[in-house]
C-alpha atoms as a PDB file:
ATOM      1  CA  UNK A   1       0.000   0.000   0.000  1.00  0.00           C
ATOM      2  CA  UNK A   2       1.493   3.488  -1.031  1.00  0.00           C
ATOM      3  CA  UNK A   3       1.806   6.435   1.317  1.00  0.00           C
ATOM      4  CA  UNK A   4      -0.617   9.144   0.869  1.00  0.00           C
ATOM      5  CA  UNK A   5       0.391  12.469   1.444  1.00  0.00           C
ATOM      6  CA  UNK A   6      -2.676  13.945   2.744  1.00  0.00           C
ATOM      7  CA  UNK A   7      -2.808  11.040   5.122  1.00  0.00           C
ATOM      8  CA  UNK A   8      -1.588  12.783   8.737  1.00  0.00           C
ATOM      9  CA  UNK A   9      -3.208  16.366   7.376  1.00  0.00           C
ATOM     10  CA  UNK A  10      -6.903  14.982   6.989  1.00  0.00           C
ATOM     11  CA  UNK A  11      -7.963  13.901   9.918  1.00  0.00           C
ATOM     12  CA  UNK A  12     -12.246  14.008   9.203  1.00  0.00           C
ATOM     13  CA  UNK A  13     -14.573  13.640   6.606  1.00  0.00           C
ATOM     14  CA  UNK A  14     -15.415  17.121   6.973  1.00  0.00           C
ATOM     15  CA  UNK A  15     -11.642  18.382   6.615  1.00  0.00           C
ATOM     16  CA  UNK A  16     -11.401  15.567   3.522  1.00  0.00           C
ATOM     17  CA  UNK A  17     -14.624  17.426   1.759  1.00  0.00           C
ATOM     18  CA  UNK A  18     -13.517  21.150   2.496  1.00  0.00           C
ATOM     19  CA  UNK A  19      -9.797  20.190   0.603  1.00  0.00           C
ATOM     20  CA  UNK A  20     -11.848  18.807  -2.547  1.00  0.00           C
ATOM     21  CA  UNK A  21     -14.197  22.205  -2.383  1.00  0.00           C
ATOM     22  CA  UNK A  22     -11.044  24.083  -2.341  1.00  0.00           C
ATOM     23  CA  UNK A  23      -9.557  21.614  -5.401  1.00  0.00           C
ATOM     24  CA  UNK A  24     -12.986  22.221  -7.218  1.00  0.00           C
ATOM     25  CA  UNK A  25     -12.661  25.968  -7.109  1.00  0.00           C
ATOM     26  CA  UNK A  26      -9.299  26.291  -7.843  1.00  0.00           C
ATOM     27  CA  UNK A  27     -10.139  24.041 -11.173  1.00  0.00           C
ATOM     28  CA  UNK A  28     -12.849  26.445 -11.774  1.00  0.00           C
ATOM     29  CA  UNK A  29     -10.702  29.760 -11.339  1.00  0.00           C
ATOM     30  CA  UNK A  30      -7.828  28.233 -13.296  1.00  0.00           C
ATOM     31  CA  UNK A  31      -9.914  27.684 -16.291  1.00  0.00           C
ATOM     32  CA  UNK A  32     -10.993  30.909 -16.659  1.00  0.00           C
ATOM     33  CA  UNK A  33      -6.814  31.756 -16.003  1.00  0.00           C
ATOM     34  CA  UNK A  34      -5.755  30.363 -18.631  1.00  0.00           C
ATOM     35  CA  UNK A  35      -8.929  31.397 -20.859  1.00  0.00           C
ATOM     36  CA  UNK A  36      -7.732  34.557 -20.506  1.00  0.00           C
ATOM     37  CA  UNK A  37      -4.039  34.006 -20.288  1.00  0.00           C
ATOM     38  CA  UNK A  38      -4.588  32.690 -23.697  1.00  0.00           C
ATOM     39  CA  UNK A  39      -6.703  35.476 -25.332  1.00  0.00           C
ATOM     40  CA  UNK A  40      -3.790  37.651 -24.160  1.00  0.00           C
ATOM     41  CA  UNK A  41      -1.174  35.321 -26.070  1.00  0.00           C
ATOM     42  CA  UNK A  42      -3.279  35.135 -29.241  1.00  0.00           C
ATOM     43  CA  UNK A  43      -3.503  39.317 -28.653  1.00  0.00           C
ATOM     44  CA  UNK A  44       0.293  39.314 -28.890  1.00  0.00           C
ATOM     45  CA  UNK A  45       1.817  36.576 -30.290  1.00  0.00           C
ATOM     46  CA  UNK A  46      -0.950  34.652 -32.160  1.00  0.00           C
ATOM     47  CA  UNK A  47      -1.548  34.263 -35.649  1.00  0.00           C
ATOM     48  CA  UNK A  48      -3.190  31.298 -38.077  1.00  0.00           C
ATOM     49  CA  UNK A  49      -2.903  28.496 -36.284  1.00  0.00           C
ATOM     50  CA  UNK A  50      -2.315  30.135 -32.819  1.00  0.00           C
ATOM     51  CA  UNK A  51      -4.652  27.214 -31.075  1.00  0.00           C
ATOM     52  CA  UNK A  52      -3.017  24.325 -32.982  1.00  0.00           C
ATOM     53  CA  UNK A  53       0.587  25.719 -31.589  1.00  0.00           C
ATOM     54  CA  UNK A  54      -0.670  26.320 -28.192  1.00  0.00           C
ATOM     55  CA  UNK A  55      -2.527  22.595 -27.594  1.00  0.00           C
ATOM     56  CA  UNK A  56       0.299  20.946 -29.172  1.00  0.00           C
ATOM     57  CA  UNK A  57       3.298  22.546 -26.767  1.00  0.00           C
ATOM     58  CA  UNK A  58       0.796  22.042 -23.921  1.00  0.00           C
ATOM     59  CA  UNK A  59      -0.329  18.680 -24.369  1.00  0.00           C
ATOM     60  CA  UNK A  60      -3.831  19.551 -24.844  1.00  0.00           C
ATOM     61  CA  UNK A  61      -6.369  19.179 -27.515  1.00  0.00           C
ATOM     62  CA  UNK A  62      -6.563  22.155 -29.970  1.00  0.00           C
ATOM     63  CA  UNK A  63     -10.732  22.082 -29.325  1.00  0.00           C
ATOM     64  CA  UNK A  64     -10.149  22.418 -25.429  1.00  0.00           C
ATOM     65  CA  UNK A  65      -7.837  25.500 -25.759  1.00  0.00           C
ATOM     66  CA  UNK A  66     -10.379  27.155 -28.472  1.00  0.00           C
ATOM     67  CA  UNK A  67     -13.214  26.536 -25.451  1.00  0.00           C
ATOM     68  CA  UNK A  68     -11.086  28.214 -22.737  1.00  0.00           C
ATOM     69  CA  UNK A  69     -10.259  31.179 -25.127  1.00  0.00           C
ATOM     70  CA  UNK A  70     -14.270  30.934 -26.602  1.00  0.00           C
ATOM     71  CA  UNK A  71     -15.778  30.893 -22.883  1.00  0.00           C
ATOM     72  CA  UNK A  72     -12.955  33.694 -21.783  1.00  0.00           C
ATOM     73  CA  UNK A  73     -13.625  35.962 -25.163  1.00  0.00           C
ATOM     74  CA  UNK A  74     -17.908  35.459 -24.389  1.00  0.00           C
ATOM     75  CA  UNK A  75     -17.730  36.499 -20.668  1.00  0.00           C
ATOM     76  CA  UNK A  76     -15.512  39.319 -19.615  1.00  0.00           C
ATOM     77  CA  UNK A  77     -14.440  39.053 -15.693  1.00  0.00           C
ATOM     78  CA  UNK A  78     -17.109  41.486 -14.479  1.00  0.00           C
ATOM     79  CA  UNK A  79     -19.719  39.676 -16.734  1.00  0.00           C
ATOM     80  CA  UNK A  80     -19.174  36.021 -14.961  1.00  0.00           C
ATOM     81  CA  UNK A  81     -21.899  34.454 -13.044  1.00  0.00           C
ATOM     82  CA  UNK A  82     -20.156  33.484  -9.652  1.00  0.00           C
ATOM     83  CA  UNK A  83     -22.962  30.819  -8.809  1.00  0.00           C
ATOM     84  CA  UNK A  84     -22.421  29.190 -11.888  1.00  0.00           C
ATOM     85  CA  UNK A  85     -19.952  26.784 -12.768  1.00  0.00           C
ATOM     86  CA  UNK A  86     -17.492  27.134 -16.175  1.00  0.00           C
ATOM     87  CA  UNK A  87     -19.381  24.636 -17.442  1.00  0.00           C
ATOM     88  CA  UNK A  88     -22.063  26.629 -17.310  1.00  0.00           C
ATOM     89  CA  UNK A  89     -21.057  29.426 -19.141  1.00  0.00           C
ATOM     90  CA  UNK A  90     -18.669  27.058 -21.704  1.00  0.00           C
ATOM     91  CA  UNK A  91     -22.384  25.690 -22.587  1.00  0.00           C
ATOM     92  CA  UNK A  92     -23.731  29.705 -22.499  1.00  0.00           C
ATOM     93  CA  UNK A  93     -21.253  30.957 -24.673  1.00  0.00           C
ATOM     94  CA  UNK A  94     -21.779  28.823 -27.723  1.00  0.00           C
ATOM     95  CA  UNK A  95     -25.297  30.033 -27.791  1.00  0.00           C
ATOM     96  CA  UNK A  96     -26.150  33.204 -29.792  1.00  0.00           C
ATOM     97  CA  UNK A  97     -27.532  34.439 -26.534  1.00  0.00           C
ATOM     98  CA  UNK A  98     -24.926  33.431 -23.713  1.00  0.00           C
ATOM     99  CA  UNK A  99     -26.408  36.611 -21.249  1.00  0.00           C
ATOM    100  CA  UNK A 100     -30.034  34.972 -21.970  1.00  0.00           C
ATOM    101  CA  UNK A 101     -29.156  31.344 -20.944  1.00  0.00           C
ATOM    102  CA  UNK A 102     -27.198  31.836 -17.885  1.00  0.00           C
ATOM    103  CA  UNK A 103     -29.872  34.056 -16.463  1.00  0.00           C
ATOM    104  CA  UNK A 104     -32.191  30.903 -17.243  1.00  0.00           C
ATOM    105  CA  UNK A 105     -29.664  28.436 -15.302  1.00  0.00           C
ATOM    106  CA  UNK A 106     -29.511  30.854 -12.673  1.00  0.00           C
ATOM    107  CA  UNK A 107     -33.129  31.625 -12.265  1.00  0.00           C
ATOM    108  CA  UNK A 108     -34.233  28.044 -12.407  1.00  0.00           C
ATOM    109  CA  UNK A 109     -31.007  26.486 -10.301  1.00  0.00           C
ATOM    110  CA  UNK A 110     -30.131  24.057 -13.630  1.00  0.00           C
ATOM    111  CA  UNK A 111     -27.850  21.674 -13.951  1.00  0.00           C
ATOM    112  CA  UNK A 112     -25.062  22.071 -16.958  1.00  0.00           C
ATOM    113  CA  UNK A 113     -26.908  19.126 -18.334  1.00  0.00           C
ATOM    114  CA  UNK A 114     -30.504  20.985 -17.765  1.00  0.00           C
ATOM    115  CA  UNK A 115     -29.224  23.967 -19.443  1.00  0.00           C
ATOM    116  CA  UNK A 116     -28.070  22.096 -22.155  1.00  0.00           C
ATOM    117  CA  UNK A 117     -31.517  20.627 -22.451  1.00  0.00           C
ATOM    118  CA  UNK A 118     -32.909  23.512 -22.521  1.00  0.00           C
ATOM    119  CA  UNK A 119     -30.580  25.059 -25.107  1.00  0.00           C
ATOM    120  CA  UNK A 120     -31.421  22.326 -27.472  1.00  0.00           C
ATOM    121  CA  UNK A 121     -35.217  21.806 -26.765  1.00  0.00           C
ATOM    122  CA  UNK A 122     -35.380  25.821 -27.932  1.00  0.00           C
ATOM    123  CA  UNK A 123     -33.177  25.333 -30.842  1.00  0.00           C
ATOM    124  CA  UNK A 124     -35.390  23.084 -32.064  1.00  0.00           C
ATOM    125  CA  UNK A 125     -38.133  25.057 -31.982  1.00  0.00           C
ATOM    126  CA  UNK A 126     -36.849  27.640 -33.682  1.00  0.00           C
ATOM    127  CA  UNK A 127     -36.306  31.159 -33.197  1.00  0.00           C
ATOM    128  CA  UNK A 128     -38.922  33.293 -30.763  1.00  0.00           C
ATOM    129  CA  UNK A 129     -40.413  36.430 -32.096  1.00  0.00           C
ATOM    130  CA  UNK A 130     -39.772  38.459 -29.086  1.00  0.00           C
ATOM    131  CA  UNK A 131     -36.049  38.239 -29.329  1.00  0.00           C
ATOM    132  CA  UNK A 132     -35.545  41.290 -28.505  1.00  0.00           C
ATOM    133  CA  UNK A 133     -37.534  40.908 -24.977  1.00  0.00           C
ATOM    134  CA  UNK A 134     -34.793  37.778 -24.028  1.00  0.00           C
ATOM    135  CA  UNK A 135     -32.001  40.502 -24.750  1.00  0.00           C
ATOM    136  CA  UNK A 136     -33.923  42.893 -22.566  1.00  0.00           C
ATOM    137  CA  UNK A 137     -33.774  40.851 -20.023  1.00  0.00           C
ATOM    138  CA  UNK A 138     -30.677  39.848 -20.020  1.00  0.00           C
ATOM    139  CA  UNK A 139     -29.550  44.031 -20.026  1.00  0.00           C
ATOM    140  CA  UNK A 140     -32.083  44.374 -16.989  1.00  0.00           C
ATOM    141  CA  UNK A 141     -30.721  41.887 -15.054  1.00  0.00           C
ATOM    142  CA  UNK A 142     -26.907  43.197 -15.923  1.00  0.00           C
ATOM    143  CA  UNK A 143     -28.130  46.928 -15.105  1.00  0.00           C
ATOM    144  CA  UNK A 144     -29.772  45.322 -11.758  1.00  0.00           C
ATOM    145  CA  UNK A 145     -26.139  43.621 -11.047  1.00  0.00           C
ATOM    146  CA  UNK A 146     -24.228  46.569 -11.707  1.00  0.00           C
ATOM    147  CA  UNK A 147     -26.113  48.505  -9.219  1.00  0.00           C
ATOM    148  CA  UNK A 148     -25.481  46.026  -6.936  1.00  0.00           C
ATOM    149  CA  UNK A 149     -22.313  45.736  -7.116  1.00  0.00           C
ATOM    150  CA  UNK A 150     -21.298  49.715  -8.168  1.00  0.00           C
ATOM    151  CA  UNK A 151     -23.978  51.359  -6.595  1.00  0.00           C
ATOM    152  CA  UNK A 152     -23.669  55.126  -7.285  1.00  0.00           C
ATOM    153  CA  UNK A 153     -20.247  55.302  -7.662  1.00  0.00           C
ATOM    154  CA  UNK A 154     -20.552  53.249 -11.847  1.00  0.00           C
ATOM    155  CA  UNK A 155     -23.474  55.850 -12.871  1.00  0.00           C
ATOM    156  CA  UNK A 156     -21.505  56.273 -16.396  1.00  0.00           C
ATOM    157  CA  UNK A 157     -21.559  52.377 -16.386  1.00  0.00           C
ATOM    158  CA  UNK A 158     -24.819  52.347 -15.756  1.00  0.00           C
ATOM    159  CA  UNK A 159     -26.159  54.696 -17.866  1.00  0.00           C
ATOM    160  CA  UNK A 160     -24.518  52.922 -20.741  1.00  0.00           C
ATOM    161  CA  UNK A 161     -26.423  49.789 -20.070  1.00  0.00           C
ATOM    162  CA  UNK A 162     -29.708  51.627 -19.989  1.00  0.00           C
ATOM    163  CA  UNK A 163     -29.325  53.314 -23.275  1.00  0.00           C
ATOM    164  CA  UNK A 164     -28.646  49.759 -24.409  1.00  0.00           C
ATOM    165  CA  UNK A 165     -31.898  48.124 -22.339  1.00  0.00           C
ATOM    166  CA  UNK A 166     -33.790  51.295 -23.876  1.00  0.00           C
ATOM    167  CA  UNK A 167     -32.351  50.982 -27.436  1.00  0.00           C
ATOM    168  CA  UNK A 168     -33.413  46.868 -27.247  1.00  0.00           C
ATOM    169  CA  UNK A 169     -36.762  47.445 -25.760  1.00  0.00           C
ATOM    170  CA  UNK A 170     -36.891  50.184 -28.815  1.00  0.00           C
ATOM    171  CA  UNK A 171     -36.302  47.389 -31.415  1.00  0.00           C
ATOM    172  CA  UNK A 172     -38.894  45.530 -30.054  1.00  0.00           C
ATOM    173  CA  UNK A 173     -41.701  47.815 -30.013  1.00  0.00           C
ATOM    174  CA  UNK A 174     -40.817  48.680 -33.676  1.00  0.00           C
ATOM    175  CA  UNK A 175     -40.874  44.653 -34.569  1.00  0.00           C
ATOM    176  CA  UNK A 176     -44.228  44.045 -32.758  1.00  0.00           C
ATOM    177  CA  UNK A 177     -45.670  46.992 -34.955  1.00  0.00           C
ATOM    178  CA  UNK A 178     -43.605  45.770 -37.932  1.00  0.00           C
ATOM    179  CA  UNK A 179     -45.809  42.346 -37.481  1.00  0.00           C
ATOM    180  CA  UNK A 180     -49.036  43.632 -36.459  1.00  0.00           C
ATOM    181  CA  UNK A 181     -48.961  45.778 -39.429  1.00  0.00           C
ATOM    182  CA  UNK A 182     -47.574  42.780 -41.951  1.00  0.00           C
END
């Protein structure tokens, strides 16, 4: 029987679970890390077949550094969803609406395979017509958020994201009359 190393410094169950948290988190923050670690890179020394390169002096496959960069690229730092996993937003972020889906995994506590469900259940049917209200909503809920977290000291933050809520919710009322009249 090998020695374990973690042997004399876990001494209950409890300890044992609270060291894999902390070894699930760190997986989580080092994947978005080196998402962005690699965005830089491809900013300054990438090129055609900057992925390829990468994967291959890394030992990883080409598609996994492409879905660290992709996931990185979709959600800026300040845009991640802290009670949602990677996973979650790796899933989000090859949708045409990433904002839109996460807000659904949030707001109905799903599973990465739920939201994936529910990504391809409503790519089957086809697009919506109110579009525009999903991209609303998403801008609400990111205006809501920032006042959260800014308060009154990101008022030209926030009144960025209301021109954009106001400009979608714009669109929208000019589409609904665009089909009531057609």
């Amino acid at each position: 029987m090998s020695a374990n190393v973690f042997a004399p410094a876990i001494e209950s169950l409890e300890e044992l679970l609270a060291r894999c948290i902390d070894l699930l988190q760190t997986q989580e923050e080092a994947r978005w890390e080196l998402g962005d670690l690699l965005l830089l890179g491809r900013q300054r020394f990438g090129g055609r077949g900057y992925a390829r390169t990468v994967a291959g002096q890394l030992g990883c496959s080409t598609r996994y550094i492409e879905q660290l960069m992709r996931t990185a690229n979709v959600f800026a730092p300040e845009e991640r969803v802290a009670d949602l996993s990677w996973s979650h937003h790796q899933i989000a972020a090859q949708t045409k609406e990433p904002d839109y889906w996460l807000a659904q995994a949030v707001d109905n506590q799903w599973s990465t395979r739920q939201l994936r469900d529910a990504i391809r259940a409503a790519q089957e049917r086809g697009p919506d017509r109110h579009d525009a209200a999903r991209e609303a909503d998403v801008l609400i809920r990111r205006v809501e958020e920032y006042v959260k977290r800014w308060g009154r000291d990101g008022e030209a933050g926030l009144r960025e994201l209301w021109l954009r809520v106001t400009d979608v919710l714009d669109r929208w009322q000019k589409e609904d009359a665009r089909q009531e009249a057609g």
